[in-house]
C-alpha atoms as a PDB file:
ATOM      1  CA  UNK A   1     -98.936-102.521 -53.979  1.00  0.00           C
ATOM      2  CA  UNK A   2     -97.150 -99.524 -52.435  1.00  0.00           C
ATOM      3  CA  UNK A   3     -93.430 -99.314 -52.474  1.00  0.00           C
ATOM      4  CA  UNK A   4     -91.990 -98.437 -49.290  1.00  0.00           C
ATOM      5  CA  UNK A   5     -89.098 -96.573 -49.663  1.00  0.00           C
ATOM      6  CA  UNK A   6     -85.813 -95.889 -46.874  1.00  0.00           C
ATOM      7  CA  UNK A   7     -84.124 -92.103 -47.028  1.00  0.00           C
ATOM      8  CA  UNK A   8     -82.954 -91.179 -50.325  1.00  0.00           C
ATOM      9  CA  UNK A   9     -84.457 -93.475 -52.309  1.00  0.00           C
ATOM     10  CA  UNK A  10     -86.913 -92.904 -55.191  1.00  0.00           C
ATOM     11  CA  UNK A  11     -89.428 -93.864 -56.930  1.00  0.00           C
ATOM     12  CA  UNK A  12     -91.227 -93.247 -60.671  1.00  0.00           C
ATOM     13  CA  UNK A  13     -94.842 -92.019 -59.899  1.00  0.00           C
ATOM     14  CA  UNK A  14     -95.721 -92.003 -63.336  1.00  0.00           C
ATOM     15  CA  UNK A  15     -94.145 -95.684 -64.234  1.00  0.00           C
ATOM     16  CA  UNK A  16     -96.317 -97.143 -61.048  1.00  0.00           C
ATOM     17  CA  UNK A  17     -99.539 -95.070 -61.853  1.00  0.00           C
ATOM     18  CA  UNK A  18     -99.716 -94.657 -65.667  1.00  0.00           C
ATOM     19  CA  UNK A  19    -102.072 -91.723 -66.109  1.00  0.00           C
ATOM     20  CA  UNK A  20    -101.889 -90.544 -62.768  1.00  0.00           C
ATOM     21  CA  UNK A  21    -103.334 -86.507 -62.703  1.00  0.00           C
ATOM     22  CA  UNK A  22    -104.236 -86.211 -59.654  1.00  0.00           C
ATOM     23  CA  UNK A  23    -102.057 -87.176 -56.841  1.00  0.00           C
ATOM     24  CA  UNK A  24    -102.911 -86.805 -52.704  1.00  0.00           C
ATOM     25  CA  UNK A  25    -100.166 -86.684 -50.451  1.00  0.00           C
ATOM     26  CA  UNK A  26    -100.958 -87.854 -47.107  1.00  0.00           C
ATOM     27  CA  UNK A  27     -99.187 -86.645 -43.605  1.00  0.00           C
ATOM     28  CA  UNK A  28     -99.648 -88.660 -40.809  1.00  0.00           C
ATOM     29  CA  UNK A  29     -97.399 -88.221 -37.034  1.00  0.00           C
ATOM     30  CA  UNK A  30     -98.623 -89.236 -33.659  1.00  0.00           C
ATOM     31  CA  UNK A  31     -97.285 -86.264 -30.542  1.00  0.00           C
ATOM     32  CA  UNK A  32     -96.023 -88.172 -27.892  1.00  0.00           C
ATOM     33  CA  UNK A  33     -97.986 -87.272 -24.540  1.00  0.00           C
ATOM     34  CA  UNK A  34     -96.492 -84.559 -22.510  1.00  0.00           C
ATOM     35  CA  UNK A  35     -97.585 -82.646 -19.469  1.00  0.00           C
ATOM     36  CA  UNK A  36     -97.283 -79.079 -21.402  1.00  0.00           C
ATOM     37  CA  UNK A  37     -98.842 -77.622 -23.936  1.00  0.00           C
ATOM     38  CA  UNK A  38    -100.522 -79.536 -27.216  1.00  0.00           C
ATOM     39  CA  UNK A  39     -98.535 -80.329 -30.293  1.00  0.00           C
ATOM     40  CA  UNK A  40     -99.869 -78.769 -33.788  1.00  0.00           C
ATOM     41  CA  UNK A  41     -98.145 -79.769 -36.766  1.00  0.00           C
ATOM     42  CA  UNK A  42     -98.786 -78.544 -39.995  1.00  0.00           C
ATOM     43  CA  UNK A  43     -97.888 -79.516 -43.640  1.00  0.00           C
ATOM     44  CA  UNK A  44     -96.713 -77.347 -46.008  1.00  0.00           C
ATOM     45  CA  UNK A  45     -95.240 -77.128 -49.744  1.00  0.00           C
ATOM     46  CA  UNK A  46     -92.803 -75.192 -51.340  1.00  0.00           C
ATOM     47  CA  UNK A  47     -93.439 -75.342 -55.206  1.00  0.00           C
ATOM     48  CA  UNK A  48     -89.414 -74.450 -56.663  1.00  0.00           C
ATOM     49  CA  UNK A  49     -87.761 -73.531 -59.657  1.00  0.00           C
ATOM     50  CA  UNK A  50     -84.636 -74.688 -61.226  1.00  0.00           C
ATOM     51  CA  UNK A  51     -82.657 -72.760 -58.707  1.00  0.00           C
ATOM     52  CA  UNK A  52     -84.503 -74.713 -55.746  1.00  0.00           C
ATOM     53  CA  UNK A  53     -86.429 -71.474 -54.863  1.00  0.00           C
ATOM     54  CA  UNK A  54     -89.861 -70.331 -55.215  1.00  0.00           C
ATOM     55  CA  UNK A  55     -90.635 -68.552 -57.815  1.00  0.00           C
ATOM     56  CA  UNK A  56     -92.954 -65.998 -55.710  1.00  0.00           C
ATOM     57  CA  UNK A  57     -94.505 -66.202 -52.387  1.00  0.00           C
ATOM     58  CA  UNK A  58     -97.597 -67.472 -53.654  1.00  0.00           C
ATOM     59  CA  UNK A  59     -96.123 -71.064 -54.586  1.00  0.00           C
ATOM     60  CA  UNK A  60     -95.543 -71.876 -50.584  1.00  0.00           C
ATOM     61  CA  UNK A  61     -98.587 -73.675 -50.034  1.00  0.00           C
ATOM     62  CA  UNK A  62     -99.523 -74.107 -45.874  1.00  0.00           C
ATOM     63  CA  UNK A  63    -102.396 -72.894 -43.223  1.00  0.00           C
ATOM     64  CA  UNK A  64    -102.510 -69.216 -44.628  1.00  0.00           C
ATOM     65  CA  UNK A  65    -102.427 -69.863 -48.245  1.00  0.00           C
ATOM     66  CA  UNK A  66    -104.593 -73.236 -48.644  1.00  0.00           C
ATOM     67  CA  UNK A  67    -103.600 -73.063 -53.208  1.00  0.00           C
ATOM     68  CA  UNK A  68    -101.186 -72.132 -55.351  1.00  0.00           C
ATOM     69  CA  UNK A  69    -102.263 -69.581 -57.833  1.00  0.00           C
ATOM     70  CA  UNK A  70    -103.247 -71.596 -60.645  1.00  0.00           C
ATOM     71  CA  UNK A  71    -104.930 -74.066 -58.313  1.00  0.00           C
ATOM     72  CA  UNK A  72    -102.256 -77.310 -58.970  1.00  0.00           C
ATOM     73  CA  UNK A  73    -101.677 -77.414 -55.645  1.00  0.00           C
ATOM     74  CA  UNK A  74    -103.812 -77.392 -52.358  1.00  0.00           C
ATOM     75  CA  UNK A  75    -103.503 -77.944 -48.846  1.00  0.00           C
ATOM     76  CA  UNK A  76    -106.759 -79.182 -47.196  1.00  0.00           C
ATOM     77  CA  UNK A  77    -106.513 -77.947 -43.799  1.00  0.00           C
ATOM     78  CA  UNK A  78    -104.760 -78.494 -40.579  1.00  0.00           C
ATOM     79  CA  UNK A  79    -105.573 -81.015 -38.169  1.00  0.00           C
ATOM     80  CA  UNK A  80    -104.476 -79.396 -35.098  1.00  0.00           C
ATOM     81  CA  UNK A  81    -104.876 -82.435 -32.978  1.00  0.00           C
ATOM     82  CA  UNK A  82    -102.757 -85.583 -35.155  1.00  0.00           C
ATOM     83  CA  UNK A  83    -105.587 -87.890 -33.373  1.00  0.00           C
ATOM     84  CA  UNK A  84    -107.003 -90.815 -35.026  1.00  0.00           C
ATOM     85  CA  UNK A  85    -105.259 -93.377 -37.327  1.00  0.00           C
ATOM     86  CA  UNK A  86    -104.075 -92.507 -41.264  1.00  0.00           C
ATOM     87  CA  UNK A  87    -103.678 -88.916 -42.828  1.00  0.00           C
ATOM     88  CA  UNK A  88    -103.134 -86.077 -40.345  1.00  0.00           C
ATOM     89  CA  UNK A  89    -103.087 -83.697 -42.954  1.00  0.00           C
ATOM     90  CA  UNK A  90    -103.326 -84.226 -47.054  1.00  0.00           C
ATOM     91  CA  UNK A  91    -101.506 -81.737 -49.836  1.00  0.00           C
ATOM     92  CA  UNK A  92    -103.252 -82.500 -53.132  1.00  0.00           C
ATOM     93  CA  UNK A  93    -101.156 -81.710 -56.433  1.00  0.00           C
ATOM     94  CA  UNK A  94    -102.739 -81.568 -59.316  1.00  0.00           C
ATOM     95  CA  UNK A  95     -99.928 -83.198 -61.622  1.00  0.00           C
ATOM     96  CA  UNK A  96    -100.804 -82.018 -65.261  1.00  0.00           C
ATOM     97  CA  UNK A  97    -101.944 -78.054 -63.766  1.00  0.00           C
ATOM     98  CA  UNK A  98     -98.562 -77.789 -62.311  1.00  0.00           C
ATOM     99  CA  UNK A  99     -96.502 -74.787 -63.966  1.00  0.00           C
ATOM    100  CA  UNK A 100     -94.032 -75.801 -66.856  1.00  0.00           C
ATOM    101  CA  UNK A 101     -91.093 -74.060 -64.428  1.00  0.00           C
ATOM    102  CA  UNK A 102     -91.739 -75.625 -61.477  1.00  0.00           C
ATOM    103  CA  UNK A 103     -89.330 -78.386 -61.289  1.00  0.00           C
ATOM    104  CA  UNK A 104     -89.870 -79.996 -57.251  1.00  0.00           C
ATOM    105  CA  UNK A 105     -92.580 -79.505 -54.546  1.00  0.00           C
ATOM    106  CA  UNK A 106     -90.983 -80.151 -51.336  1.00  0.00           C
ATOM    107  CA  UNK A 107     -93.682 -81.281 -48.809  1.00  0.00           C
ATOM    108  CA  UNK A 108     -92.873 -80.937 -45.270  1.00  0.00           C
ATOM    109  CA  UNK A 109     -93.996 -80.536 -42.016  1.00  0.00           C
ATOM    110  CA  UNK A 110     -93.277 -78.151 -38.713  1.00  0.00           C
ATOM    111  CA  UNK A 111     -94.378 -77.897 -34.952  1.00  0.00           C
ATOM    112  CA  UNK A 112     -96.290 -74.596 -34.990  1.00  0.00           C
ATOM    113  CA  UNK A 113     -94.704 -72.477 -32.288  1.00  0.00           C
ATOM    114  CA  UNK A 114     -92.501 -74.889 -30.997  1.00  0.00           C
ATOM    115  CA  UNK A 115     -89.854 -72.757 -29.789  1.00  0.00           C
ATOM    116  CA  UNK A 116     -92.295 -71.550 -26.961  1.00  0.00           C
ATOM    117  CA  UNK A 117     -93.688 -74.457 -26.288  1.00  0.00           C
ATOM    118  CA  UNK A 118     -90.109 -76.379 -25.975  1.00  0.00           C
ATOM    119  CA  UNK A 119     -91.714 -79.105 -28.489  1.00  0.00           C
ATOM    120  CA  UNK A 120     -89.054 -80.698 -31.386  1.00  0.00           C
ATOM    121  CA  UNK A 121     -89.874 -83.908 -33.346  1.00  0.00           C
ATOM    122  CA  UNK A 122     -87.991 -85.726 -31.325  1.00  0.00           C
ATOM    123  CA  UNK A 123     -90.870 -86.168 -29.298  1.00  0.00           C
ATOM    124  CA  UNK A 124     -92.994 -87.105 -32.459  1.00  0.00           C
ATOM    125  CA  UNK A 125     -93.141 -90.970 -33.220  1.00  0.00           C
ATOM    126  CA  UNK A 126     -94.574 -92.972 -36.417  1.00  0.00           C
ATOM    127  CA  UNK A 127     -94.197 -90.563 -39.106  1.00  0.00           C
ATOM    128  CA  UNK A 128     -94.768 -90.762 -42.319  1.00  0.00           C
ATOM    129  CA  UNK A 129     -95.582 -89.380 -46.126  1.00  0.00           C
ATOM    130  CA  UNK A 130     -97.291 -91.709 -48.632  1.00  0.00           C
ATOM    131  CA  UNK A 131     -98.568 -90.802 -52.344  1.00  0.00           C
ATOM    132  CA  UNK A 132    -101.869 -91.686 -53.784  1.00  0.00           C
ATOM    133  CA  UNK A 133    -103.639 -91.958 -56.902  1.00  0.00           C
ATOM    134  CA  UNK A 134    -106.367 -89.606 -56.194  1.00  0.00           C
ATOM    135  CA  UNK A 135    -108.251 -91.238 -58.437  1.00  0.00           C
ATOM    136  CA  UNK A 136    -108.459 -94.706 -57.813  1.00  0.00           C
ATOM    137  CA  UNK A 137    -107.076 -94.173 -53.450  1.00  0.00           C
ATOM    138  CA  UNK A 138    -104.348 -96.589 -53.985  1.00  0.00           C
ATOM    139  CA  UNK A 139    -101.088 -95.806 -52.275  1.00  0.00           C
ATOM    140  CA  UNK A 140     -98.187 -95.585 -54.666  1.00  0.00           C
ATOM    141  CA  UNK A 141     -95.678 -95.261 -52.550  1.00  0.00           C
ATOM    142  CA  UNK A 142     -94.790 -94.410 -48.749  1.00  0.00           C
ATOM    143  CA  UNK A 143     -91.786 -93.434 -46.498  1.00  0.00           C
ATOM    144  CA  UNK A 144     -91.781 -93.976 -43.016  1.00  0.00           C
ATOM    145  CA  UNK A 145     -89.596 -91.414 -40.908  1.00  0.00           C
ATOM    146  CA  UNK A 146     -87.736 -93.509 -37.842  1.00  0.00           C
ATOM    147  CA  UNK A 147     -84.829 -90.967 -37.758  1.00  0.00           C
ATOM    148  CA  UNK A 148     -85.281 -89.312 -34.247  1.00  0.00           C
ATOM    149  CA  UNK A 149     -84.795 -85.701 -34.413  1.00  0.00           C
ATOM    150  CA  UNK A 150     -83.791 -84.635 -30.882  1.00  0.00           C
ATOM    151  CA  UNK A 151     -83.579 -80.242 -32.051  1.00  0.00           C
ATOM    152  CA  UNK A 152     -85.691 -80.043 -35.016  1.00  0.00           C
ATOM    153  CA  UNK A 153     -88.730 -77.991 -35.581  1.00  0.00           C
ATOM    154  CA  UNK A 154     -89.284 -78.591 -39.061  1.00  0.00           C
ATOM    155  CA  UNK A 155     -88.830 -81.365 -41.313  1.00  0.00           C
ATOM    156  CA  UNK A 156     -88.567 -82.070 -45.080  1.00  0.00           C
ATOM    157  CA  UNK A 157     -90.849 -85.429 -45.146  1.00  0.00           C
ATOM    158  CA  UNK A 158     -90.301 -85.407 -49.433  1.00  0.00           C
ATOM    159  CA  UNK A 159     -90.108 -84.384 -52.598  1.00  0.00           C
ATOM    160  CA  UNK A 160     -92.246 -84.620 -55.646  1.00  0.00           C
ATOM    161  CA  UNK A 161     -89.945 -83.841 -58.884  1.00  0.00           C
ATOM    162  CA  UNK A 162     -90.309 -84.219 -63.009  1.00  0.00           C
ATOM    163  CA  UNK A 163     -87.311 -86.060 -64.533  1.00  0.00           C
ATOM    164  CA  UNK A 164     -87.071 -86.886 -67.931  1.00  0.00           C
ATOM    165  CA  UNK A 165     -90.672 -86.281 -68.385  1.00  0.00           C
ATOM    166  CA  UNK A 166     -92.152 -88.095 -65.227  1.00  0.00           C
ATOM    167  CA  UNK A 167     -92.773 -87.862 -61.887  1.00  0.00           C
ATOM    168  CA  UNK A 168     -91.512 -88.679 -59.281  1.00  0.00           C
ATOM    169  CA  UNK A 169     -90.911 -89.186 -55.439  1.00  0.00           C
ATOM    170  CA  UNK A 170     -88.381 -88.775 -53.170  1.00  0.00           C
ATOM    171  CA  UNK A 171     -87.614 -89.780 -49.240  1.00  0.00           C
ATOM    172  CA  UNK A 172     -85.660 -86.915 -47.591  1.00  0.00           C
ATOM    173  CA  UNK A 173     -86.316 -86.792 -43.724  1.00  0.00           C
ATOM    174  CA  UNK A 174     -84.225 -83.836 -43.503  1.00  0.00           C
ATOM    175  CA  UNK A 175     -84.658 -81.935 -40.181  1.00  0.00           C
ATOM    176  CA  UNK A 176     -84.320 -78.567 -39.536  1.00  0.00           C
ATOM    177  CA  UNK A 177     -83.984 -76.515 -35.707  1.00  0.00           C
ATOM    178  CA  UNK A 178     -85.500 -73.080 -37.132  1.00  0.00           C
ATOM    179  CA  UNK A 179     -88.960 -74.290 -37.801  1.00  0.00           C
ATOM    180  CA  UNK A 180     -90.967 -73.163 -40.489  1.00  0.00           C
ATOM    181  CA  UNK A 181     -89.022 -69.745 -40.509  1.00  0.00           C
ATOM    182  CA  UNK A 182     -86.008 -71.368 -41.560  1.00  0.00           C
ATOM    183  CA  UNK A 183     -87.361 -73.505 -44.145  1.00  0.00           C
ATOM    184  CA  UNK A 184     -89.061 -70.208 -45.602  1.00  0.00           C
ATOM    185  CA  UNK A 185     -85.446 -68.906 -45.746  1.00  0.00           C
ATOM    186  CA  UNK A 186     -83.788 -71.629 -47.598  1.00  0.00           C
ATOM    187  CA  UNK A 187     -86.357 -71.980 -50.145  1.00  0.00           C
ATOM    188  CA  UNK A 188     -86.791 -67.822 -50.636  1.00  0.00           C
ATOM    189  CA  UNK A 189     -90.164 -66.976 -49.118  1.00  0.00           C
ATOM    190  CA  UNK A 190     -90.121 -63.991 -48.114  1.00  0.00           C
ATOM    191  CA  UNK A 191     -91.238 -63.740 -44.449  1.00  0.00           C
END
């Protein structure tokens, strides 16, 4: 039984999946219909250090650069469309291949050239992030986004973190007006 989880809250991935390795998270958003141009959304990780940065440009995970370097992490391509019901887009993280300094993997989503195409997730509805057991497809856990976000370009849908030895997940929602440019900047990428 998933557990659905409001923003902020968390929850212990490795207490409800014992022996999870493998995890998938799953991206799912439905573009509202509009008479201009298409929406494309894409997911996108930021693997961070103690200091909430990356440690190099390789660990930002998204349409260019499908894995991290060691492999723990992969995006499996972009679904420009967001048609169809369940995952619009998946991020797989291999749990026990992730690097002993990477401490979070923020997971989050942006409208891809949204500035010129006057799109912002405020016309996005029925968003959501959910974590699986790659292994066995049961959902752990899930966080539906209802927050509507009128400017923003990007969005923060979670983040995976170790504490105390585990794993685990937490609902963020936070939205950002600079798109995936600004979300490079606050983690470190260099653009």
């Amino acid at each position: 039984m998933a557990i659905s989880l409001k923003k902020g809250e968390n929850t212990n991935l490795s207490n409800a999946a014992p022996g999870m390795t493998k995890m998938a998270v799953g991206l799912g958003w439905n573009a509202r219909a509009t008479a201009g141009e298409e929406f494309d959304l894409d997911a996108s990780a930021f693997m961070l250090n103690e200091a909430d940065k990356v440690s190099s440009d390789t660990h930002f995970i998204f349409y260019n650069q499908d894995a991290s370097p060691e492999g723990s992490v992969k995006y499996m391509g972009d679904n420009r469309t967001g048609d169809g019901d369940g995952d619009d887009e998946t991020i797989v993280i291999q749990l026990d291949r992730v690097p002993a300094n990477i401490e979070k993997i923020s997971v989050c989503v942006t409208i891809h050239n949204a500035a010129e195409r006057n799109q912002n997730f405020g016309q996005v509805s029925g968003a959501f992030i959910r974590c699986v057991d790659a292994s066995t497809d049961n959902e752990i856990a899930r966080f539906d986004l209802s927050e509507d976000f009128s400017v923003e370009t990007s969005v923060v849908f979670g983040i995976i973190y170790r504490h105390a030895g585990t794993w685990k997940f937490r609902a963020v929602g936070q939205g950002y007006s600079g798109g995936l440019e600004e979300l490079c900047g606050v983690y470190g990428v260099q653009t």
